[in-house]
Protein backbone atom coordinates (compact mmCIF):
# COMPACT_ATOMS: atom_id res chain seq x y z
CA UNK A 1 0.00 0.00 0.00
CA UNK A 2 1.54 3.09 -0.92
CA UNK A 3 1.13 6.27 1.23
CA UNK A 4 -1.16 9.14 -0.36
CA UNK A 5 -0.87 12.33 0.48
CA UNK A 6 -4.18 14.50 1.17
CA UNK A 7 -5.16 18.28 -0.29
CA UNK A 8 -5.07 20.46 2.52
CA UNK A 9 -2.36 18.09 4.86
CA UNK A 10 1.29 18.53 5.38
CA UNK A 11 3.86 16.65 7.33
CA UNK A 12 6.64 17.53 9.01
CA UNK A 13 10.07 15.66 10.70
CA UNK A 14 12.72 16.90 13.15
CA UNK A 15 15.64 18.86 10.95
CA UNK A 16 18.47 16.54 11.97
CA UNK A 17 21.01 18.85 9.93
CA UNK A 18 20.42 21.79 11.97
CA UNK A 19 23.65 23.30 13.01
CA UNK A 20 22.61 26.62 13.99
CA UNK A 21 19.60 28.53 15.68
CA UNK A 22 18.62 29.96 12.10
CA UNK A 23 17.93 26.24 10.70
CA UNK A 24 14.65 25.13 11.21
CA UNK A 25 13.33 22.76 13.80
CA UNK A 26 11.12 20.85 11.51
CA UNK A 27 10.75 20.06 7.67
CA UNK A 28 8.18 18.75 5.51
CA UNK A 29 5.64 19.58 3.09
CA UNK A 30 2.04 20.20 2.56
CA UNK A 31 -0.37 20.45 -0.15
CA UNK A 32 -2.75 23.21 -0.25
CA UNK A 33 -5.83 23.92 -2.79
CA UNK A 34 -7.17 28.01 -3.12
CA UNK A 35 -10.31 28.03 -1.79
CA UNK A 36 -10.91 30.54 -4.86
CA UNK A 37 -9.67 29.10 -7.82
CA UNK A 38 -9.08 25.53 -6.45
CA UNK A 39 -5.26 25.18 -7.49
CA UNK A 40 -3.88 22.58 -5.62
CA UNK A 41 -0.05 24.17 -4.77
CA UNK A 42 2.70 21.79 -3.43
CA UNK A 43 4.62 23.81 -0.48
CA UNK A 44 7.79 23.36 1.56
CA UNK A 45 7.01 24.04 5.43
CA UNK A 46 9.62 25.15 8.24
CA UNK A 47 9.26 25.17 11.52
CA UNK A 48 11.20 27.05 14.31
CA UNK A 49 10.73 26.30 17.94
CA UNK A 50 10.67 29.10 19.91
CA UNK A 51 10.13 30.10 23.97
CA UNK A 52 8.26 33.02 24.83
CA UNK A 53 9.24 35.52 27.42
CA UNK A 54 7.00 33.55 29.80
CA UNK A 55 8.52 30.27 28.96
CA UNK A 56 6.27 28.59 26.95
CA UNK A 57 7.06 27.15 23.61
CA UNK A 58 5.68 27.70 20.57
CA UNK A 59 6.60 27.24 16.64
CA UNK A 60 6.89 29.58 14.02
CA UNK A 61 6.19 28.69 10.27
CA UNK A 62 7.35 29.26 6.96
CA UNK A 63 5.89 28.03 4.05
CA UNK A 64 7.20 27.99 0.47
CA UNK A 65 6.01 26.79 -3.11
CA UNK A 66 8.26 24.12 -4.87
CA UNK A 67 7.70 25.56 -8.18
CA UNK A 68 7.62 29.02 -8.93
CA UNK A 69 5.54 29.80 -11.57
CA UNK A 70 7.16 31.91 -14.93
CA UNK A 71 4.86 34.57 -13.74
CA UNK A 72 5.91 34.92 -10.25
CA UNK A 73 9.37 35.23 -11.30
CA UNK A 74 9.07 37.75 -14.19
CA UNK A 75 7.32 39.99 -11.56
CA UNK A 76 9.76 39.19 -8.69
CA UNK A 77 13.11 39.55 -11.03
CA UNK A 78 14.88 42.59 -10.94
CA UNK A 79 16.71 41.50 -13.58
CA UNK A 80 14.36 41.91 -15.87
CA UNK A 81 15.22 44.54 -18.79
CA UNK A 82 11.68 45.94 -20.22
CA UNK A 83 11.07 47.03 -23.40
CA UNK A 84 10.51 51.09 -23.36
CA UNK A 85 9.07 51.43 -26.73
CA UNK A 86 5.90 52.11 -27.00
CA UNK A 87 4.46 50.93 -30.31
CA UNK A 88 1.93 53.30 -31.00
C-alpha cells in the first residue's frame, strides 16, 4: 500500500542537519488547494521552535512553493530589462 498524500495536509520531521539557531526545527511539506480558484499548490514548510518571554514554547512557520511559476518570477526579477518602446 503506498502512502497518499491528502489536499489540505502537510507533514513535518525533526531537521536533523540543523547546526545553527537559524535552521529550522522541523521540515516537511504540505499540499494546499485556493479556496478561490481551487489550485492545488505543493509547499515546503519550516518550523522554528521558539520560547516566549514567559517560557512557553511555541513554533513559528514558513511556508514555500516548490515551483515558482514563470509569472511569479518575471514579476519578482529585478533583472528583468523591459522594453521602453511604445508601439503606437
Amino acid at each position: 500500500m503506498s502512502f497518499e498524500r491528502k489536499v489540505n495536509t502537510g507533514s513535518l520531521f525533526r531537521n536533523e542537519k540543523r547546526t545553527t539557531e537559524q535552521h529550522p526545527s522541523a521540515k516537511g511539506d504540505m499540499l494546499l488547494e485556493c479556496r478561490h480558484c481551487k489550485e492545488v499548490t505543493d509547499f515546503w514548510v519550516s518550523a522554528w521552535t521558539n520560547t516566549t518571554q514567559k517560557g512557553d514554547k511555541y513554533q513559528s512557520l514558513k511556508a514555500d512553493p516548490k515551483e515558482i511559476s514563470n509569472v511569479t518570477e518575471l514579476r519578482t526579477s529585478s533583472s528583468v530589462e523591459l522594453d521602453d518602446e511604445i508601439p503606437f
